[in-house]
N, C-alpha and C. Protein backbone atom coordinates (compact mmCIF):
# COMPACT_ATOMS: atom_id res chain seq x y z
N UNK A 1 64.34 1.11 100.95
CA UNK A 1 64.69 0.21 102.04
C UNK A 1 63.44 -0.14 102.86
N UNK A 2 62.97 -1.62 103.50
CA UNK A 2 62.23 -1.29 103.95
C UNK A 2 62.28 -1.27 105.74
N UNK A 3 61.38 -0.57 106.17
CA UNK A 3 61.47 -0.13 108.00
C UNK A 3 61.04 -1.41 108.30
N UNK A 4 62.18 -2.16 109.21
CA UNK A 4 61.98 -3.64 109.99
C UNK A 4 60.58 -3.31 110.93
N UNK A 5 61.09 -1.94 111.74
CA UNK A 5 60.29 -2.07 112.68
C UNK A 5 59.25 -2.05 112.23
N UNK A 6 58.39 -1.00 111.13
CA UNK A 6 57.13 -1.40 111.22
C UNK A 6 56.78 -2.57 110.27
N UNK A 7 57.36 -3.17 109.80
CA UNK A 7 56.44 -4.38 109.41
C UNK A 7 56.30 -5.27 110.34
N UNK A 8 57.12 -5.31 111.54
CA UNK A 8 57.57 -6.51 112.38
C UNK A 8 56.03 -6.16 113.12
N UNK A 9 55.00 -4.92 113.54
CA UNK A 9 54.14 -5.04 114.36
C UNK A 9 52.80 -5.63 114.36
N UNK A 10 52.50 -5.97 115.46
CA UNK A 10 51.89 -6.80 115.81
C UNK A 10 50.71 -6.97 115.01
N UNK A 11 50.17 -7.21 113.67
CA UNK A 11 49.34 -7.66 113.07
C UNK A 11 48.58 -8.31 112.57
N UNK A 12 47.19 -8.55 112.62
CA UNK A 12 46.86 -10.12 112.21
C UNK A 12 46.83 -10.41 110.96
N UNK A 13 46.93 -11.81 110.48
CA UNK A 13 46.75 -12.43 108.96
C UNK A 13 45.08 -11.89 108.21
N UNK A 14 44.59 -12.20 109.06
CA UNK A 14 43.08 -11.66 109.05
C UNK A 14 42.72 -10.18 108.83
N UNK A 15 43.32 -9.74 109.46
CA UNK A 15 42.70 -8.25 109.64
C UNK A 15 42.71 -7.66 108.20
N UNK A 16 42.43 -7.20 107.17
CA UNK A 16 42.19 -6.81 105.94
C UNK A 16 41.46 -5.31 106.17
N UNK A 17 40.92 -5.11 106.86
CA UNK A 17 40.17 -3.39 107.08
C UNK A 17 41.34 -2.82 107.06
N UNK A 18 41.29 -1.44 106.58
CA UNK A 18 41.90 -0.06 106.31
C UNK A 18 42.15 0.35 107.82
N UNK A 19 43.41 0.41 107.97
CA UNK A 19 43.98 1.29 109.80
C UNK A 19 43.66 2.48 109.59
N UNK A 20 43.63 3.60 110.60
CA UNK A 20 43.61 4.83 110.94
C UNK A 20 44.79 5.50 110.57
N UNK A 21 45.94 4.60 110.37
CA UNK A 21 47.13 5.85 110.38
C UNK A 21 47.48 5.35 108.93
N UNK A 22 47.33 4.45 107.65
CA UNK A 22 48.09 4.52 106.90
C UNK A 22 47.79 2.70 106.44
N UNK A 23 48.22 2.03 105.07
CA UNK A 23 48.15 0.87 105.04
C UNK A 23 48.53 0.21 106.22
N UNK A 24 47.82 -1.27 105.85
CA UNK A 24 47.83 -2.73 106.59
C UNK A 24 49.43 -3.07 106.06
N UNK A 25 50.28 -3.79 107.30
CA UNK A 25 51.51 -4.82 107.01
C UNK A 25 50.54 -6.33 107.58
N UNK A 26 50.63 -7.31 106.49
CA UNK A 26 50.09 -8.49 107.16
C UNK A 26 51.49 -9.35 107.76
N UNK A 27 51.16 -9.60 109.06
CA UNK A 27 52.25 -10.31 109.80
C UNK A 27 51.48 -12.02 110.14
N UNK A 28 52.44 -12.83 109.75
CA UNK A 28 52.23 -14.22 109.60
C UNK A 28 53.27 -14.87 110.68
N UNK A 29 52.94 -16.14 111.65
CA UNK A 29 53.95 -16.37 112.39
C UNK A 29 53.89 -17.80 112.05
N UNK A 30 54.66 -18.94 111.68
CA UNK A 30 54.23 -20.08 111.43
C UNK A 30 55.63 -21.38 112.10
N UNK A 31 55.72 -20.24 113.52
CA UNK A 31 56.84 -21.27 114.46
C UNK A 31 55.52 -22.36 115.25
N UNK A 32 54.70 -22.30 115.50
CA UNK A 32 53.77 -23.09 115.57
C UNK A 32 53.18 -24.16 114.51
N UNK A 33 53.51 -24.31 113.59
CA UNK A 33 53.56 -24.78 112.00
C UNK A 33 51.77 -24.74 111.67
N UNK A 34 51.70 -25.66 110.50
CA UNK A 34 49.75 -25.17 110.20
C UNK A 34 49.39 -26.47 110.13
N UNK A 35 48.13 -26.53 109.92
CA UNK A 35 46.90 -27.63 110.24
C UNK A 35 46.83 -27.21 108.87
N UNK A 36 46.16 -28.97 108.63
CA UNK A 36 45.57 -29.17 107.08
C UNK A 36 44.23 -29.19 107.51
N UNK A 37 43.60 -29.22 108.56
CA UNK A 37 42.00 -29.29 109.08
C UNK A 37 41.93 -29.24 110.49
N UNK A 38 41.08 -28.73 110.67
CA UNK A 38 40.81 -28.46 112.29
C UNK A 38 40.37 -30.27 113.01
N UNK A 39 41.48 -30.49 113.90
CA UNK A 39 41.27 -31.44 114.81
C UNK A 39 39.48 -32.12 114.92
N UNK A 40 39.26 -32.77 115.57
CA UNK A 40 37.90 -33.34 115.83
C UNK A 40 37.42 -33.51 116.67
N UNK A 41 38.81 -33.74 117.78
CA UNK A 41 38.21 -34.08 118.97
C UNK A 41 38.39 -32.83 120.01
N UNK A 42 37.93 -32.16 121.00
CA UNK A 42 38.57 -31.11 121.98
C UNK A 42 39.82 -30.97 122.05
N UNK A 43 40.49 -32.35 122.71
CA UNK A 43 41.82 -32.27 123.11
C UNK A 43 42.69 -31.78 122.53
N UNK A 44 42.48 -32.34 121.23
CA UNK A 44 43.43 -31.84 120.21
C UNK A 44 42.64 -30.56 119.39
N UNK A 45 41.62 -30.23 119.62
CA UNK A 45 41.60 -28.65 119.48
C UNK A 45 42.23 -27.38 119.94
N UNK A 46 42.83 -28.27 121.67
CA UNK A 46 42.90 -27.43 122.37
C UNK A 46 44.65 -27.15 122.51
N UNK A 47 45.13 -28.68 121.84
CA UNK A 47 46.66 -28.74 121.71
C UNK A 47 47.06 -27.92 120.52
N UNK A 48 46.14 -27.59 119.88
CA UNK A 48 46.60 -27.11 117.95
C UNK A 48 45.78 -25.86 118.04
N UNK A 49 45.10 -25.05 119.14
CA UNK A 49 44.60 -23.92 118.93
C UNK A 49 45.63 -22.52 118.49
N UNK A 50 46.55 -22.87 118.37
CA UNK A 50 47.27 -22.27 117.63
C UNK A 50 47.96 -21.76 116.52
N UNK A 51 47.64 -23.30 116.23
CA UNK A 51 47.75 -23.22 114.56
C UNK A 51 46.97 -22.79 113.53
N UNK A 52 47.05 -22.61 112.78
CA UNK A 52 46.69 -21.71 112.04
C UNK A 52 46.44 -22.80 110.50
N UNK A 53 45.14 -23.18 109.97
CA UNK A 53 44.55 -23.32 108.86
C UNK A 53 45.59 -23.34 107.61
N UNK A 54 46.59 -24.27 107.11
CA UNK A 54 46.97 -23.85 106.08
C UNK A 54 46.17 -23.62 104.85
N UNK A 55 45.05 -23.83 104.25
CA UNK A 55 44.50 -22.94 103.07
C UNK A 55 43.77 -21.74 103.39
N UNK A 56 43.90 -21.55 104.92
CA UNK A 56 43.23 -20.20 105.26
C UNK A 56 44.68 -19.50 105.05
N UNK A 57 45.80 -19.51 105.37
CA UNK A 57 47.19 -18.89 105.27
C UNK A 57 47.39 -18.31 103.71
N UNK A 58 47.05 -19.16 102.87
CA UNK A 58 47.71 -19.52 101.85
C UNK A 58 46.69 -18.29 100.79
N UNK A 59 45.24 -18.67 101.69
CA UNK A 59 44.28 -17.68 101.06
C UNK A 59 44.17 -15.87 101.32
N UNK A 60 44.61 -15.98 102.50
CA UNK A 60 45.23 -14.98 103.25
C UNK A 60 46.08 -13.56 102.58
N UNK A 61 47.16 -14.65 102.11
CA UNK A 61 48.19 -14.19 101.78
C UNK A 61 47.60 -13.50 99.83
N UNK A 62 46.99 -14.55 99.43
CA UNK A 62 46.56 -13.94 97.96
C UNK A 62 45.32 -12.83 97.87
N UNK A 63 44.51 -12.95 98.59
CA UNK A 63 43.55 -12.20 99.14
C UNK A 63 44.34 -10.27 99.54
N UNK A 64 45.75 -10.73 100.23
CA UNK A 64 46.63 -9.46 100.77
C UNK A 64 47.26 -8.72 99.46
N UNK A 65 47.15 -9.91 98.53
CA UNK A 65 47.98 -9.26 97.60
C UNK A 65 46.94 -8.22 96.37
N UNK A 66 45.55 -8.61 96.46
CA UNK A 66 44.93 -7.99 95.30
C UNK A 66 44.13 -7.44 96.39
N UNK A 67 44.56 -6.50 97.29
CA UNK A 67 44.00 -5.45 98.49
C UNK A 67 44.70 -4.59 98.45
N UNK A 68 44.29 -3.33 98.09
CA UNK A 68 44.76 -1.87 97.97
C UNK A 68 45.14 -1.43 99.22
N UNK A 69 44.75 -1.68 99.86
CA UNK A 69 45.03 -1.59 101.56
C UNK A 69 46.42 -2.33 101.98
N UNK A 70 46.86 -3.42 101.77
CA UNK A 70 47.59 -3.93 102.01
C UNK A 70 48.96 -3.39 101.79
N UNK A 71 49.91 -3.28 101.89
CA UNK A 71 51.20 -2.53 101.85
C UNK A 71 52.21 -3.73 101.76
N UNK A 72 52.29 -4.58 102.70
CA UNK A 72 53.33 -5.62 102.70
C UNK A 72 52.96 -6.64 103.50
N UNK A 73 53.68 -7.72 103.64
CA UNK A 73 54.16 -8.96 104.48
C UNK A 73 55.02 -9.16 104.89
N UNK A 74 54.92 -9.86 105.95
CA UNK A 74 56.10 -10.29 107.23
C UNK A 74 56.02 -11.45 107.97
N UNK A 75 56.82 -12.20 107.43
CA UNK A 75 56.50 -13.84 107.74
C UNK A 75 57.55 -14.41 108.82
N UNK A 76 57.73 -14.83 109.99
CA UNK A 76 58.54 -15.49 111.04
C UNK A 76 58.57 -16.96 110.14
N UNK A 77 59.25 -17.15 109.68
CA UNK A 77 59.38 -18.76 109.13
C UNK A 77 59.86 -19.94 109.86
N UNK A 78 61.00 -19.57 110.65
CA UNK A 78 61.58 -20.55 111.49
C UNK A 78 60.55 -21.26 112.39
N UNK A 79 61.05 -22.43 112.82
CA UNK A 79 60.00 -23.18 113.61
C UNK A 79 60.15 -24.62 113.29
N UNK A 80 58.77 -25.12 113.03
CA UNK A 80 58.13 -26.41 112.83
C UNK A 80 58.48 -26.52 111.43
N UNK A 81 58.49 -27.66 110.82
CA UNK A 81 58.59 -28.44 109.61
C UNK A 81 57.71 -28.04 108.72
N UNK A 82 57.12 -27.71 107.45
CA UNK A 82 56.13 -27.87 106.76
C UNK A 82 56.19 -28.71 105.77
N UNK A 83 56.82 -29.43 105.53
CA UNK A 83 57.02 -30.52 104.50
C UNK A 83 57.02 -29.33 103.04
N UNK A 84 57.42 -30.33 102.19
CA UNK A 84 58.06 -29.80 100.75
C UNK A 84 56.87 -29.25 100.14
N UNK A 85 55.63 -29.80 99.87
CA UNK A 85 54.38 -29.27 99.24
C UNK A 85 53.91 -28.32 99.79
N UNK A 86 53.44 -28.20 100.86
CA UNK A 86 53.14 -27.11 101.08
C UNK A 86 53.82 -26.22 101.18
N UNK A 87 55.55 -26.13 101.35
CA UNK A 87 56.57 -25.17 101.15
C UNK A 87 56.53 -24.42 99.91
N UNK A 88 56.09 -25.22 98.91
CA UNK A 88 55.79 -24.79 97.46
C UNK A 88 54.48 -23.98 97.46
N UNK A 89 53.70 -24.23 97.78
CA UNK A 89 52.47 -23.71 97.98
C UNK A 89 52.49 -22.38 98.57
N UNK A 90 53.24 -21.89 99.73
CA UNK A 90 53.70 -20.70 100.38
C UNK A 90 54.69 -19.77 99.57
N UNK A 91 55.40 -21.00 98.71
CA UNK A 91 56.15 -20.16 97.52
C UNK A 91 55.46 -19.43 96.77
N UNK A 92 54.44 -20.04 95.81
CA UNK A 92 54.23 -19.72 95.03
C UNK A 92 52.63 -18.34 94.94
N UNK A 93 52.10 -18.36 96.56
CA UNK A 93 51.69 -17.39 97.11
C UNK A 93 52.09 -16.09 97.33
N UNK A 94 53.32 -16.52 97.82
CA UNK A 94 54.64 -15.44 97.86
C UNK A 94 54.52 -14.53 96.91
N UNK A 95 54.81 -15.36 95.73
CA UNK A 95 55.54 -14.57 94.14
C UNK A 95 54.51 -13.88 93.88
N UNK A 96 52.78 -14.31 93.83
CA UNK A 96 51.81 -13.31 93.73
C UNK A 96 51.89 -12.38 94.31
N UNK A 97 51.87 -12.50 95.94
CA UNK A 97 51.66 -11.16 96.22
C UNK A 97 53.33 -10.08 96.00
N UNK A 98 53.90 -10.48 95.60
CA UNK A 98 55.42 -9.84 95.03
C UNK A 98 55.08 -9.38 93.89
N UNK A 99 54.38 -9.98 92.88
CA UNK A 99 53.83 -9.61 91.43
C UNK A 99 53.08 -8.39 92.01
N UNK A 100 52.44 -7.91 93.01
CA UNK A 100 51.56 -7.34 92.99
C UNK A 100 52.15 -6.09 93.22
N UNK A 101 53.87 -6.08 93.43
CA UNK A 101 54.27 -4.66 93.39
C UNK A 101 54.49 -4.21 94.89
N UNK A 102 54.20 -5.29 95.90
CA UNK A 102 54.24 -4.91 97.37
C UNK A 102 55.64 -5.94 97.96
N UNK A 103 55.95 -5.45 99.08
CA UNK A 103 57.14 -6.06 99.53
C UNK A 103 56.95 -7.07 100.77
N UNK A 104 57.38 -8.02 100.63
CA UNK A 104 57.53 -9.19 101.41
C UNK A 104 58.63 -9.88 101.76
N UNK A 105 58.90 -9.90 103.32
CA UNK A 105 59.58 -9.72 104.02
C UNK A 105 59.68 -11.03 104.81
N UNK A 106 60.92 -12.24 104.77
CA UNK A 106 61.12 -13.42 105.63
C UNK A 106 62.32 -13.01 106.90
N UNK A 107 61.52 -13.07 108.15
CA UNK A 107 63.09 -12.97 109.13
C UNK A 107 62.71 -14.58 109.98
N UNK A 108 64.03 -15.22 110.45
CA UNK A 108 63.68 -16.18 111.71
C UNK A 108 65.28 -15.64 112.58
N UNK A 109 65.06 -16.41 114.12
CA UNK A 109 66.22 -16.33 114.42
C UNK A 109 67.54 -17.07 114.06
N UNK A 110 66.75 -18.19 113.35
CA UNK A 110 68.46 -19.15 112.68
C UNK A 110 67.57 -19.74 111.95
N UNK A 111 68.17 -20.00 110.80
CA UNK A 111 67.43 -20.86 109.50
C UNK A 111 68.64 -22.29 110.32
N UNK A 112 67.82 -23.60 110.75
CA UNK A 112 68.57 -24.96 110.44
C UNK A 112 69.11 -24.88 111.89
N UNK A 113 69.10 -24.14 113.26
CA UNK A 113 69.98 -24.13 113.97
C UNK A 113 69.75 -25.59 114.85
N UNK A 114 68.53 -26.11 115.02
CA UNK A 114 68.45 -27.53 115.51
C UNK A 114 67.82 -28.64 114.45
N UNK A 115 68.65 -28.64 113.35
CA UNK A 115 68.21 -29.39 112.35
C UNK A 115 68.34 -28.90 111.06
N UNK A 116 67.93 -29.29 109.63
CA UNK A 116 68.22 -29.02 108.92
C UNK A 116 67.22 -27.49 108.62
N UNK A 117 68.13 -26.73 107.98
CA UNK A 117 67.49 -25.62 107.09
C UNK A 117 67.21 -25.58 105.94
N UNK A 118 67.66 -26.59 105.54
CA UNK A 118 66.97 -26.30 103.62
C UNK A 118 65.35 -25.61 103.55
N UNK A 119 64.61 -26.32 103.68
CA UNK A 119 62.98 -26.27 103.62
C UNK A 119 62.72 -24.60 104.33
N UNK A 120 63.01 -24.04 105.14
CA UNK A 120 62.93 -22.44 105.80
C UNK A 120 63.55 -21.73 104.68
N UNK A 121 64.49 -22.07 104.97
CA UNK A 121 65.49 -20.87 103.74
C UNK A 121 64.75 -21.21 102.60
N UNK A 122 64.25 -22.35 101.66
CA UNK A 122 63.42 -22.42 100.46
C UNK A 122 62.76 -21.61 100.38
N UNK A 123 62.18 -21.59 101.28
CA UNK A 123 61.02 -20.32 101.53
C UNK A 123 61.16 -19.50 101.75
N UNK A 124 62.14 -18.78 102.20
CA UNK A 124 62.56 -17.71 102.57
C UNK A 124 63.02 -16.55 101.39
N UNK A 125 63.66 -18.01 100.49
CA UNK A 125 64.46 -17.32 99.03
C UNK A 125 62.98 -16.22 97.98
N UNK A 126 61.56 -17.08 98.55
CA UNK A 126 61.04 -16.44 97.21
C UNK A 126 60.31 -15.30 98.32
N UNK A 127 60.75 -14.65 98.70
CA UNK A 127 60.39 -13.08 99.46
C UNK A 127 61.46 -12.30 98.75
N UNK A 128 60.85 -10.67 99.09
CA UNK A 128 62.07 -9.67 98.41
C UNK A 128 63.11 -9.78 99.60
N UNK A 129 63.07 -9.68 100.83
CA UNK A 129 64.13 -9.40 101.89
C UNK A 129 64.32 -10.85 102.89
N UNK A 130 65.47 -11.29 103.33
CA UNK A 130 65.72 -12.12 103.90
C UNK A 130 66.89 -11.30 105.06
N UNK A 131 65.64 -11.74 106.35
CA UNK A 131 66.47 -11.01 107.52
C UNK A 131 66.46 -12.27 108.56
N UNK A 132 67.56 -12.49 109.15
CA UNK A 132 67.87 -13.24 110.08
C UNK A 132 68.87 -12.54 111.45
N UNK A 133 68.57 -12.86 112.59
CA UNK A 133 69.57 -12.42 113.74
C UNK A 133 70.65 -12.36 113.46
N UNK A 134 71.31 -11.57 114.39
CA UNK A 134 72.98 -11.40 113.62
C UNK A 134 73.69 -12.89 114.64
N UNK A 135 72.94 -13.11 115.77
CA UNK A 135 73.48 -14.19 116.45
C UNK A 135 73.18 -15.67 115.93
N UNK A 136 72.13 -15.65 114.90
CA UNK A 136 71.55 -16.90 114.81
C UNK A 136 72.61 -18.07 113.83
N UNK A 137 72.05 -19.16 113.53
CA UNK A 137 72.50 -20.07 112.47
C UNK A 137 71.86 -20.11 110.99
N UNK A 138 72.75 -20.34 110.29
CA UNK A 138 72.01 -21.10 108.86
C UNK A 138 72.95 -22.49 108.57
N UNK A 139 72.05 -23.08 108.47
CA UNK A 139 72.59 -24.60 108.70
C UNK A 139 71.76 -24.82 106.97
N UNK A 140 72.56 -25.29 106.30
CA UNK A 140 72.13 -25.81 105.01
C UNK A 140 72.88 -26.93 105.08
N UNK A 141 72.15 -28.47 104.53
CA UNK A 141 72.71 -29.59 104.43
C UNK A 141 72.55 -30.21 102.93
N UNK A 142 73.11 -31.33 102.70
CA UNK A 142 72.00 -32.09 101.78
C UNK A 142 70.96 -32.64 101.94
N UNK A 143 70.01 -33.50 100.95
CA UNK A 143 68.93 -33.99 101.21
C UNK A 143 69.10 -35.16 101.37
N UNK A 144 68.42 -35.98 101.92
CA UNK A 144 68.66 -37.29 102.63
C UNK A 144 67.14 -38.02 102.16
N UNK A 145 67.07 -39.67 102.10
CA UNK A 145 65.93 -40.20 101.90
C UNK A 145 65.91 -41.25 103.24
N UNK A 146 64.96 -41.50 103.99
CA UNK A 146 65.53 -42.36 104.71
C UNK A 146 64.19 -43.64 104.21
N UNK A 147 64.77 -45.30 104.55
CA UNK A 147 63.94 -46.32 104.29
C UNK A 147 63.78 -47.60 105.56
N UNK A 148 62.98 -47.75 106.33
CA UNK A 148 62.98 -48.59 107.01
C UNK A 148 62.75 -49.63 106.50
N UNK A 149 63.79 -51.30 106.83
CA UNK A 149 63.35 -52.80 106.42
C UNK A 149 63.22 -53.27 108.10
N UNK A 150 62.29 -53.98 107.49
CA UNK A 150 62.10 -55.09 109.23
C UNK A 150 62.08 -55.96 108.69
N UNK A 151 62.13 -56.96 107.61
CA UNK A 151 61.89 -58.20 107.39
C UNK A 151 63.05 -59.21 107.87
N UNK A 152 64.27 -59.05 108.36
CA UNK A 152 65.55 -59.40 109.30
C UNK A 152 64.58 -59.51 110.83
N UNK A 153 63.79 -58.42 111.37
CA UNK A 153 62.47 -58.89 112.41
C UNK A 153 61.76 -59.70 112.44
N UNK A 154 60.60 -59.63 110.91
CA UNK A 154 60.20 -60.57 111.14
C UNK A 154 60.08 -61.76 111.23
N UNK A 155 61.18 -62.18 110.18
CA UNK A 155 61.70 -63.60 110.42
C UNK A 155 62.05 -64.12 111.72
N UNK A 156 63.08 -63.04 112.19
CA UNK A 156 63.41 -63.41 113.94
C UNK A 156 62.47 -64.13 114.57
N UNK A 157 60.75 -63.22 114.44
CA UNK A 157 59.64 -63.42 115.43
C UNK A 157 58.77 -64.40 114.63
N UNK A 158 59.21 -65.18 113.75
CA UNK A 158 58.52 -66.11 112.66
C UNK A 158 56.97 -65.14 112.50
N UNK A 159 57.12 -64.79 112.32
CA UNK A 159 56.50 -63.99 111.85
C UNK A 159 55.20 -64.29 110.40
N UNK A 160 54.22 -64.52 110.16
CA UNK A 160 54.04 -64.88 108.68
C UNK A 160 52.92 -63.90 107.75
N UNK A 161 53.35 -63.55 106.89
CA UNK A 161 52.16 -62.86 106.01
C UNK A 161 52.26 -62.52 104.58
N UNK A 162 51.39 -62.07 104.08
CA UNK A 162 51.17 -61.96 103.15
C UNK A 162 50.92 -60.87 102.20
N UNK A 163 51.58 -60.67 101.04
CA UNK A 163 51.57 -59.38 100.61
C UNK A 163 51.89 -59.43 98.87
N UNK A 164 51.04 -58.43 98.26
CA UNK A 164 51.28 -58.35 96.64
C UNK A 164 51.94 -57.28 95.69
N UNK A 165 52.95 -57.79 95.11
CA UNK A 165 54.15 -56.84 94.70
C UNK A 165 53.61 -56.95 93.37
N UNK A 166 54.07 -55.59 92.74
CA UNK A 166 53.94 -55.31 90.79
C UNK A 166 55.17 -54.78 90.47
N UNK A 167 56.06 -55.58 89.96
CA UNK A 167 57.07 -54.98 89.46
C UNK A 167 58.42 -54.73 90.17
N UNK A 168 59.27 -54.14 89.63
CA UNK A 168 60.58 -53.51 90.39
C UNK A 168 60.30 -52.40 91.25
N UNK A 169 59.89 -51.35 90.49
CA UNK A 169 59.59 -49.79 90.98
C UNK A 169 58.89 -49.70 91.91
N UNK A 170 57.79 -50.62 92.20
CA UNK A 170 56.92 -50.87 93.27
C UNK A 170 57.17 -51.09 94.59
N UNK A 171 58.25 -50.08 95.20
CA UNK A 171 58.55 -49.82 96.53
C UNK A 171 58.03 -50.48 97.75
N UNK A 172 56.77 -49.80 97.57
CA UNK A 172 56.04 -49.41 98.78
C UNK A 172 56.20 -50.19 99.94
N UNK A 173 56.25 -51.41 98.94
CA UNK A 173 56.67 -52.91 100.44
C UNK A 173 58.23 -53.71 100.56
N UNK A 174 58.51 -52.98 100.11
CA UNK A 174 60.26 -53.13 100.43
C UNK A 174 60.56 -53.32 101.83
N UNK A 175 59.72 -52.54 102.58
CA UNK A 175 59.98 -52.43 103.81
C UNK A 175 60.28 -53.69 104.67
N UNK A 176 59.06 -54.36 104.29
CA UNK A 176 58.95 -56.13 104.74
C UNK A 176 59.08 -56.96 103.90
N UNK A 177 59.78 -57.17 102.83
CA UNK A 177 59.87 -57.49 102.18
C UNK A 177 61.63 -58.05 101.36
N UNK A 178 62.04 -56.65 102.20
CA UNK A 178 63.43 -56.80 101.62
C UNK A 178 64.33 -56.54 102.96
N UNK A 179 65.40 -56.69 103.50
CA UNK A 179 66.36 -56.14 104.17
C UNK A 179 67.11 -55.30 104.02
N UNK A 180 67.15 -54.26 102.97
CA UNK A 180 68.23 -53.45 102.48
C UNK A 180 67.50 -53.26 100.93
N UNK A 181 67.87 -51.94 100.05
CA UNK A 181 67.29 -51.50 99.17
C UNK A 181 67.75 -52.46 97.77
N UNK A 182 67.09 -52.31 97.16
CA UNK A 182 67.52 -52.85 96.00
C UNK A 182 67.76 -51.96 94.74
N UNK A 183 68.18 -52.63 93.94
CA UNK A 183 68.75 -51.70 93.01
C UNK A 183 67.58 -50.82 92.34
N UNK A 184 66.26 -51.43 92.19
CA UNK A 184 65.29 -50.42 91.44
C UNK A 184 64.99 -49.59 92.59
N UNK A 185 64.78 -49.62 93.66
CA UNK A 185 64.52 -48.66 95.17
C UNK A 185 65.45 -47.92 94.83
N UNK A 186 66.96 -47.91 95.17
CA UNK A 186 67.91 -46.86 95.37
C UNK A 186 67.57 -46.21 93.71
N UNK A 187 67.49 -46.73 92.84
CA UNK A 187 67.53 -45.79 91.76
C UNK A 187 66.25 -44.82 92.02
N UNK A 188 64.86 -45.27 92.61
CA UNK A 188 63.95 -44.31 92.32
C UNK A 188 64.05 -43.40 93.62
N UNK A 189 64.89 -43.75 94.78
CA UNK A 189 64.93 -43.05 95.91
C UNK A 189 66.11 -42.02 95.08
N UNK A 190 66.86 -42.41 94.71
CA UNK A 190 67.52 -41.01 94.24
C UNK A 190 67.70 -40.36 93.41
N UNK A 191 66.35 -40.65 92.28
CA UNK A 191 65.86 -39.86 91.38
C UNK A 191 65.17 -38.73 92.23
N UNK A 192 64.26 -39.20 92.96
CA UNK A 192 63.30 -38.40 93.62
C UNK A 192 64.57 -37.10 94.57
N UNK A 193 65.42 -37.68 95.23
CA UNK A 193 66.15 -36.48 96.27
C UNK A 193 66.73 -35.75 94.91
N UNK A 194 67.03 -35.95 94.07
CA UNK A 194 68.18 -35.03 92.72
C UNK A 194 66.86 -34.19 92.37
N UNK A 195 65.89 -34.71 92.08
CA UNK A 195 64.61 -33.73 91.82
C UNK A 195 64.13 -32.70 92.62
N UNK A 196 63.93 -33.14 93.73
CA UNK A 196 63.81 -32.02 95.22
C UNK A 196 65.11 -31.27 94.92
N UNK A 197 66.34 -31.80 95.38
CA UNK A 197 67.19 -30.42 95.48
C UNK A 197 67.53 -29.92 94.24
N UNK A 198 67.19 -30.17 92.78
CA UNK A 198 67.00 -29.18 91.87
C UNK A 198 66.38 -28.02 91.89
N UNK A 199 65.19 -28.74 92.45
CA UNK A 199 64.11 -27.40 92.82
C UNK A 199 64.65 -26.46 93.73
N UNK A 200 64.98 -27.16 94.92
CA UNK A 200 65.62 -26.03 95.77
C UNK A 200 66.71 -25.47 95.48
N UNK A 201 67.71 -25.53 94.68
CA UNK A 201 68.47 -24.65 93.93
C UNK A 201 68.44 -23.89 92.84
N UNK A 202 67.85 -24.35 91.90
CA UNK A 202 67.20 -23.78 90.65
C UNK A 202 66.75 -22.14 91.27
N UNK A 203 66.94 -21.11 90.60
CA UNK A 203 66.29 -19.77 91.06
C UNK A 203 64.80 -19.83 90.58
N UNK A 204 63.84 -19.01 91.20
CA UNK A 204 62.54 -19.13 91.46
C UNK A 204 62.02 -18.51 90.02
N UNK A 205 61.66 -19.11 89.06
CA UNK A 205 61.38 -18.54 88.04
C UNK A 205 59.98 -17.23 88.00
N UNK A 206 59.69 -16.90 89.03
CA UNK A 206 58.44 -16.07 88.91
C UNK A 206 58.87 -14.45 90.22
N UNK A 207 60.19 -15.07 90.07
CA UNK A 207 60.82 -13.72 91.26
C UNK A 207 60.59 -11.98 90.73
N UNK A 208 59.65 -11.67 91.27
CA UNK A 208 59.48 -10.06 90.61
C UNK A 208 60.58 -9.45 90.95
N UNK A 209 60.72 -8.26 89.68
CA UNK A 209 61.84 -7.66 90.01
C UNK A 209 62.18 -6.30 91.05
């Protein structure tokens, strides 16, 4: 079984040196969500000093797993959004350091409670333990595509311009272009959502045992 309390303490992602009393638990918090690159300007250094480097996370985490020192992981997942790729990316970090024979551990207080949960719980699934509050939510929905048209606008505002289409499949400018989807759009918009939530249902083919 493993002890909540001590993996839950206060640990950094970083810290990799050998403790005094016994292995490292690496503790990860990502309710602040991650940066693909450090900001440029101050301001927004100073708004995102919190966040945390996603290929430093990601490196982190594989780095924890081929460290003799290391004992386990403990990830706060709930929070901010991470979009689908890099959700995969945290997955498949996961399963290494799980391959490696050590235990890894997802708790939040509600998977989905102000919005959808699919994408948390995704992630959540490829850890050995999934702990959540006994008060919290899990909100699982379907997947949704959404498509904005303005071209009903711009006509309104006479509007005039110019633009070069290839084909049916060739989306991208539907937007202004069309008022409502067309039949090759809705087919490739819901190829693409049946593909996503395959994945997210499909069991994790690299789940150690």
């Amino acid at each position: 079984m493993v002890d909540l309390a001590k993996i839950t303490e206060p640990l950094s992602l970083s810290r990799l040196r050998p403790g005094p009393h016994g292995p490292l638990v690496l503790e990860l918090d990502l309710t602040e969500g991650v940066a693909d690159e450090a900001p440029g300007d101050p301001i927004s250094q100073i708004m995102n000093r919190r966040r945390q480097h996603f290929l430093d996370v990601v490196e982190g985490i594989r780095r924890g797993a081929r460290d003799p020192k290391v004992a386990a992981l403990v990830v706060r997942i709930d929070g901010r959004p991470l979009g689908f790729a890099r959700t995969q990316e945290l997955r498949e970090a996961v399963a290494d350091f799980r391959a490696s024979g050590k235990t890894a551990v997802a708790w939040a207080d509600s998977f989905g409670e102000t919005g959808s949960g699919n994408l948390p719980y995704y992630l959540a699934c490829a850890f050995s333990r999934v702990v959540m509050s006994p008060t919290g939510v899990l909100g699982l929905t379907g997947l949704i595509m959404r498509s904005t048209f303005v071209k009903g606008a711009i006509d309104k505002l006479d509007v005039t311009y110019e633009v070069g289409k290839r084909h049916e499949y060739k989306n991208a400018l539907n937007g202004v272009t069309e008022t409502g989807f067309t039949e090759a759009h809705r087919e490739a918009a819901d190829r693409i959502v049946t593909s996503l939530s395959d994945q997210i249902t499909e069991p994790s083919p690299r789940r150690a045992a």
